[in-house]
Protein backbone atom coordinates (compact mmCIF):
# COMPACT_ATOMS: atom_id res chain seq x y z
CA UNK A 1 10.18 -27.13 60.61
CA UNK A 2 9.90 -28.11 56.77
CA UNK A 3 8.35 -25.20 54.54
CA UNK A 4 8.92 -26.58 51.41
CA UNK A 5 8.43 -29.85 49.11
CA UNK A 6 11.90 -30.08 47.83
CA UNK A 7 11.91 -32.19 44.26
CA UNK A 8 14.78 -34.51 44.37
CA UNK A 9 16.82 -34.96 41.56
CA UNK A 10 19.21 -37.63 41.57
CA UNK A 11 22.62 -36.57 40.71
CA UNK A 12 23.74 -36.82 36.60
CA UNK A 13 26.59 -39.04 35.39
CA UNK A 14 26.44 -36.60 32.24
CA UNK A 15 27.71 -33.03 32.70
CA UNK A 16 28.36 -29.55 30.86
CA UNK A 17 31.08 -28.09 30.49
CA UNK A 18 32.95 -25.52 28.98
CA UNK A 19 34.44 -28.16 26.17
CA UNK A 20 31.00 -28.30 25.34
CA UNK A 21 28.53 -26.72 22.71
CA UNK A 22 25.00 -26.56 23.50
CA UNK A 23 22.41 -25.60 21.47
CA UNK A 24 18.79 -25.02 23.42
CA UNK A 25 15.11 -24.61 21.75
CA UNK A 26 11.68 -24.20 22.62
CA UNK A 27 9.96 -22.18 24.75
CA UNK A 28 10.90 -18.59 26.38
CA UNK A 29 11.98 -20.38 29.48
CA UNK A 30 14.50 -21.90 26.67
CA UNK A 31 15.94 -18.26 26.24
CA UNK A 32 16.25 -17.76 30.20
CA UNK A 33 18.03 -20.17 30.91
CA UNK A 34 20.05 -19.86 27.60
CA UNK A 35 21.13 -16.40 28.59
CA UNK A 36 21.77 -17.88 31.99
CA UNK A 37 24.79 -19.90 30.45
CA UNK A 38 26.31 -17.26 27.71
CA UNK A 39 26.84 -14.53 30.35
CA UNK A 40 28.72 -17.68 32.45
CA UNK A 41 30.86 -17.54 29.12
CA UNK A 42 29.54 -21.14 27.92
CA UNK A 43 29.34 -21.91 24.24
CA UNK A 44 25.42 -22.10 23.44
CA UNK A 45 22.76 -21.10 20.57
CA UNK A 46 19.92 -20.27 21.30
CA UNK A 47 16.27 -20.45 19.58
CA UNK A 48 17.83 -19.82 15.84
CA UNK A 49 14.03 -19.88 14.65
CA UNK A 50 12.86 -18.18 17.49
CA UNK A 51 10.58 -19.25 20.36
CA UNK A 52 8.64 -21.97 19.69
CA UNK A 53 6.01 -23.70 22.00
CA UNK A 54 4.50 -26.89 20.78
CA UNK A 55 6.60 -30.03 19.61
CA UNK A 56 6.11 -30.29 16.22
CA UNK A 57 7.38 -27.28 15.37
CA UNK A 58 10.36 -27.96 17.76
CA UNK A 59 10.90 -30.62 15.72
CA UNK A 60 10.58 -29.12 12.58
CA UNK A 61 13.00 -26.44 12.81
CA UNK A 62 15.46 -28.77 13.89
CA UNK A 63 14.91 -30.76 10.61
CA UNK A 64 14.62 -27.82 8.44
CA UNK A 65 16.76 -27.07 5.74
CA UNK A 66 14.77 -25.35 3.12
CA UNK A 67 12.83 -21.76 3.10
CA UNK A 68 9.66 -22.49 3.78
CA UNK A 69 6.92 -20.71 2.50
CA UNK A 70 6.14 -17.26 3.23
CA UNK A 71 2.84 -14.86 3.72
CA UNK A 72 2.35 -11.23 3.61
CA UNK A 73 -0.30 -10.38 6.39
CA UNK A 74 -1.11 -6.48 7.17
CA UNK A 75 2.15 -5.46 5.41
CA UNK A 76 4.66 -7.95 6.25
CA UNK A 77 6.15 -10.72 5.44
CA UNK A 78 6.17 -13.68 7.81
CA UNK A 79 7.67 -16.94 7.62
CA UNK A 80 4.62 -19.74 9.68
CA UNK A 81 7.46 -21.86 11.06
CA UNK A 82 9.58 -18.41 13.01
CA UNK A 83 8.99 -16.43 15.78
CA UNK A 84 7.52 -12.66 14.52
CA UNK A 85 10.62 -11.33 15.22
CA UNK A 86 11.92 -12.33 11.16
CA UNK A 87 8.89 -11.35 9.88
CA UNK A 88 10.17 -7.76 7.51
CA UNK A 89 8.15 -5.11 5.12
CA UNK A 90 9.22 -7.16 1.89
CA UNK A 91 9.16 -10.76 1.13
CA UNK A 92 13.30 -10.77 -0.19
CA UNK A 93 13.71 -9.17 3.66
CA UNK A 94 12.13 -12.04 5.36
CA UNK A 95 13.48 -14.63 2.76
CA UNK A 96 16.88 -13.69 3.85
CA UNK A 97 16.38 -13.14 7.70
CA UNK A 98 14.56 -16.97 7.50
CA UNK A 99 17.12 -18.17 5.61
CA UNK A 100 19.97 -17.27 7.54
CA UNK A 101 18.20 -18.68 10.95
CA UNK A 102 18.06 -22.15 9.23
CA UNK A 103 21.66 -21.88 8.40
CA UNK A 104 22.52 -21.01 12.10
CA UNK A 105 20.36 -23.95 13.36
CA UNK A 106 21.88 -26.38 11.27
CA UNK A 107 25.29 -25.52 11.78
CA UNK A 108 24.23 -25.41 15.68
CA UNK A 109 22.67 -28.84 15.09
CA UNK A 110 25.85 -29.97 13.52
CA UNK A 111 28.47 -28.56 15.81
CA UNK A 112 26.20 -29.70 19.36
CA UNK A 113 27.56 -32.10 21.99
CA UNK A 114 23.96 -31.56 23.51
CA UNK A 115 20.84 -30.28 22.90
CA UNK A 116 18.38 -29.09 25.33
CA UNK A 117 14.62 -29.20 24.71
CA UNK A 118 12.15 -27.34 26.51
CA UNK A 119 8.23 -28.39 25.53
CA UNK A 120 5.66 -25.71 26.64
CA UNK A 121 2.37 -26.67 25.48
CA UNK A 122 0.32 -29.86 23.29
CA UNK A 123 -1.80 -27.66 21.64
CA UNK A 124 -1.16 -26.66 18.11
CA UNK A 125 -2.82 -24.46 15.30
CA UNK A 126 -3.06 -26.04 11.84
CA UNK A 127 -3.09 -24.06 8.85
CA UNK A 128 -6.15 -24.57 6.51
CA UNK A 129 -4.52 -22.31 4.00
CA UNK A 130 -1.26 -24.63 3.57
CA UNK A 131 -3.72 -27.12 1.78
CA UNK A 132 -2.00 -27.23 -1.63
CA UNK A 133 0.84 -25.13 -1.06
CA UNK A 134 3.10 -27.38 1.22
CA UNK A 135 4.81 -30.93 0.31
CA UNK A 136 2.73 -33.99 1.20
CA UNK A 137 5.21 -34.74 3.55
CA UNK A 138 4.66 -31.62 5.43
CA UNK A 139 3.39 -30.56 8.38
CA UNK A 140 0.78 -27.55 8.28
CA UNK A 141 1.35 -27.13 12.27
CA UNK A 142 2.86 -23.32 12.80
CA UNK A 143 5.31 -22.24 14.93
CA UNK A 144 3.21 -19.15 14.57
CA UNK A 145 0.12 -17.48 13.60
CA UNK A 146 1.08 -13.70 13.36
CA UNK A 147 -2.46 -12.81 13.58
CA UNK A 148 -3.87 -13.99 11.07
CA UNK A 149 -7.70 -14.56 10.99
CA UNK A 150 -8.45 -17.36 13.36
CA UNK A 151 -10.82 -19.14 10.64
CA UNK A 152 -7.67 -19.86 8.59
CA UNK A 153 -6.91 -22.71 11.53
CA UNK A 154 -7.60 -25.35 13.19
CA UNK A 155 -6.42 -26.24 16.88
CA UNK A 156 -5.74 -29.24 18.46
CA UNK A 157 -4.02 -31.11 20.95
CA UNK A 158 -1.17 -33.25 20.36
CA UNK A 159 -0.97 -36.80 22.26
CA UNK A 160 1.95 -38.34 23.89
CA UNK A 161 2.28 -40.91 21.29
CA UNK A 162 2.21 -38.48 18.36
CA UNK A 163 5.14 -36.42 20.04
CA UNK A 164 7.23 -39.94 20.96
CA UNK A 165 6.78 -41.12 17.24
CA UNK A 166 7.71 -37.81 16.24
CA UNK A 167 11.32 -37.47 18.48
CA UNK A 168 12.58 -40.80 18.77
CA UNK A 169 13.13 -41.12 15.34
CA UNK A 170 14.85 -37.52 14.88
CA UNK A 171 16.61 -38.14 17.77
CA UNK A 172 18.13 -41.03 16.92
CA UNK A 173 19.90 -39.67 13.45
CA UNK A 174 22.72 -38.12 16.13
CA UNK A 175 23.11 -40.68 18.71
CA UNK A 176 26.52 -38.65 19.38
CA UNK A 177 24.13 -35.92 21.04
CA UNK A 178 22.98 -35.93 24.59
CA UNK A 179 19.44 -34.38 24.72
CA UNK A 180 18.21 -32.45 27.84
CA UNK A 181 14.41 -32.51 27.88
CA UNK A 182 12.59 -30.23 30.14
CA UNK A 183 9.00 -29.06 30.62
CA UNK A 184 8.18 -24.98 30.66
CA UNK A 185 7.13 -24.04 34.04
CA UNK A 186 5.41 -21.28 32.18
CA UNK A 187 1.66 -21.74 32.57
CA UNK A 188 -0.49 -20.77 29.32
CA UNK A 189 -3.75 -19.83 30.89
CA UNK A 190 -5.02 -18.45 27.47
CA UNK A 191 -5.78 -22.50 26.90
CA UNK A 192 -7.65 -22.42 30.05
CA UNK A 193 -6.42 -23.89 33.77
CA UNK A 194 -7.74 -27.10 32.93
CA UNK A 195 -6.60 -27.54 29.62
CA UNK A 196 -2.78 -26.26 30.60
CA UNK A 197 -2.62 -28.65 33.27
CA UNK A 198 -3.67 -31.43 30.72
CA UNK A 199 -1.58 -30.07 28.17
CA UNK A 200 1.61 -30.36 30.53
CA UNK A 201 0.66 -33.68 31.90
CA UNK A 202 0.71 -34.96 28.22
CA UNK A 203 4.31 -33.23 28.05
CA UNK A 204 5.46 -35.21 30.69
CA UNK A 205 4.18 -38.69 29.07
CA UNK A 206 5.53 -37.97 26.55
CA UNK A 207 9.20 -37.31 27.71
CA UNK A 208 9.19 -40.17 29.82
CA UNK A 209 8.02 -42.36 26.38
CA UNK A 210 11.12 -41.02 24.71
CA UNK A 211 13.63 -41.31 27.55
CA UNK A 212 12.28 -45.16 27.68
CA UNK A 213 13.26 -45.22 24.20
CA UNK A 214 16.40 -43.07 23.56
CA UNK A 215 19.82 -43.82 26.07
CA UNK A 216 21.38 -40.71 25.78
CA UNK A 217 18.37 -38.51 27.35
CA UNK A 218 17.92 -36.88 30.33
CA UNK A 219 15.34 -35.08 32.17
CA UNK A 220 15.23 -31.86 34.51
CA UNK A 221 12.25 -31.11 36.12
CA UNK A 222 12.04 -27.57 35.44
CA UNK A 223 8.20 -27.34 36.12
CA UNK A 224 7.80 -29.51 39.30
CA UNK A 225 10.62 -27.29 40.83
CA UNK A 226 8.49 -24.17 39.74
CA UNK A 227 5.14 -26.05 40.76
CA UNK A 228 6.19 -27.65 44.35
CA UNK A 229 9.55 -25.94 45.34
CA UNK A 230 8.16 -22.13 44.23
CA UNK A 231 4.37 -22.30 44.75
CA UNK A 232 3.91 -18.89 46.03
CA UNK A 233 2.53 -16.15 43.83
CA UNK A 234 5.74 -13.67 45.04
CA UNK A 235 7.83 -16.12 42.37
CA UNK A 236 6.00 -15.31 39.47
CA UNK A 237 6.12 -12.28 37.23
CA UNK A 238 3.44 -9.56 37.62
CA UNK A 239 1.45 -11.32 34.60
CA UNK A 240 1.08 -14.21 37.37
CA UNK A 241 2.28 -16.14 34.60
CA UNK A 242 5.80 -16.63 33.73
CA UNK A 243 8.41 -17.08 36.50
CA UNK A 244 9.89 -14.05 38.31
CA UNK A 245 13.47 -13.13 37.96
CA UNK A 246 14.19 -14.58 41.66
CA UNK A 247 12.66 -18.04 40.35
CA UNK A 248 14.38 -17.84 36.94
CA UNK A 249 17.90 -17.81 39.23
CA UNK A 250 16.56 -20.59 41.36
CA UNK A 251 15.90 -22.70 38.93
CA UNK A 252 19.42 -22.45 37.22
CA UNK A 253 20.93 -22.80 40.27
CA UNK A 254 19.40 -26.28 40.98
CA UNK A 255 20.48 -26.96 37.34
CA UNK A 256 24.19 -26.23 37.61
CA UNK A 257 24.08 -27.76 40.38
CA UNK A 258 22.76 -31.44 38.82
CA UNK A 259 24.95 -30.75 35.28
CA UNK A 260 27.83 -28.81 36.30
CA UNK A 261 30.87 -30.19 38.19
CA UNK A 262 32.19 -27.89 41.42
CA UNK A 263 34.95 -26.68 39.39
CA UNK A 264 32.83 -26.12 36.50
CA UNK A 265 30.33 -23.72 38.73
CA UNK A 266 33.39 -21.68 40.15
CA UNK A 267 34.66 -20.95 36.81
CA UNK A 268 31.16 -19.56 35.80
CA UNK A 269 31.23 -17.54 39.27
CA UNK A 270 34.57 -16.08 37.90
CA UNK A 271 33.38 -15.58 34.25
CA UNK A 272 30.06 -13.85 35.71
CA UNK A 273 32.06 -11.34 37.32
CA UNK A 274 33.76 -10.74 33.98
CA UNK A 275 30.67 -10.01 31.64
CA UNK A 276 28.96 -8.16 34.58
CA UNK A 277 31.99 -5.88 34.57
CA UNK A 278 32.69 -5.70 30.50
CA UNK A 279 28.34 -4.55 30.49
CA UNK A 280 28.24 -2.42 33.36
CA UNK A 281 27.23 0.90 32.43
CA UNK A 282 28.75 4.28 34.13
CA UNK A 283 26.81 6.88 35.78
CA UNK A 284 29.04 9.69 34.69
């Protein structure tokens, strides 16, 4: 008897290995798996800027190189391209946490044999208040609002063509990179049912766009598997939102097994063992 719609994914020429470095960004699924391969003892960087849901931002902190500019909002500091975790009390506290994220990224950027990308939502907030205060060339999309008042944006929803006309041509300034590209299987029912399942059906044109345009891209179908394979409520988190622990595992699983070779896997069995035993803490 057949319980489950398995998604097939066809076997990958390209694979990771420990030679490699990998630097992953996006969305908190981005940090899951990301810790997934540093306790396996690979060499990755993850989210420099942060997490970051919407693909202009993505994209932005991968092109940054300059501070950008920074607001004080109910006593701190907070830089409207990072995650709130750099925002400080004082602005030269912020200046310097923002500043050394964009140095990470870039040397991550620089140093990567691969990149992997993980998209979680179209919809993005535009700054009103930037008006004036950012280059022309500029983007007022944030990576975040920090709770600012909500009049001070405007939100929209990003097409596929907007987000293929963004990546293709970043991409292809390092065609010595492979890029992963993956969808978040976290839902964000704050936009609505509806307007999620929209928003992640735009993702998906808009991947498949790019991967028609760029050779060295592939594709792993992160939400499907959480969608089809996992439908049950017992795999998600209590917030009936993000994926549980046991569907976390799953999920890396099926991707070591499409990007890592046999021998590759063992080693991270063996190198598992190791950082479970060097953070194990005593009773006594």
């Amino acid at each position: 008897m057949k319980l489950q719609t398995i998604v097939d994914i066809k076997p990958s020429c390209w694979q990771i290995g420990y030679e490699d470095k990998i630097l992953l960004v996006g969305s908190c699924f981005a940090d899951s798996i990301g810790q997934m391969m540093s306790q396996r003892g690979l060499q990755v960087a993850c989210n420099p800027f942060g997490t970051l849901y919407n693909p202009v931002s993505i994209a932005q902190a991968l092109q940054m190189t300059e501070l950008p500019l920074l607001v004080e909002h109910e006593g701190l500091w907070h830089s409207m391209s990072h995650h709130g975790s750099f925002s400080r009390a004082t602005e030269a506290e912020t200046r310097e946490a923002v500043a050394q994220s964009i140095e990470t990224m870039q040397r991550a950027l620089k140093e990567a044999t691969a990149i992997i990308v993980t998209f979680g939502t179209t919809w993005v907030y535009e700054w009103k208040e930037a008006a004036g205060l950012i280059g022309s060339g500029d983007s007022p999309v944030v990576g975040n609002c920090h709770k600012l008042p909500a009049e001070q944006f405007s939100r929209r929803r990003l097409s596929a063509d907007e987000i293929e006309a963004l990546w293709s041509p970043l991409m292809a300034r390092y065609p010595d990179k492979h890029w992963l590209f993956t969808i978040s299987p976290i839902r964000h029912v704050k936009d609505g049912l509806h307007e999620n399942q929209l928003s992640k059906a735009t993702l998906l044109q808009a991947v498949e766009a790019i991967r028609n345009q760029q050779s060295v891209v592939s594709y792993f179908p992160s939400y499907e598997i959480m969608l089809d394979e996992l439908r049950d409520y017992r795999f998600y988190a209590e917030d009936l939102v993000h994926p549980s622990p046991v569907a976390v595992q799953y999920i890396w699983e099926r991707f070591a097994e499409t990007y890592c070779s046999p021998q590759t896997r063992n080693e991270m069995q063996i190198r598992l063992k190791q950082w479970k035993f060097e953070h194990h803490i005593p009773l006594h």
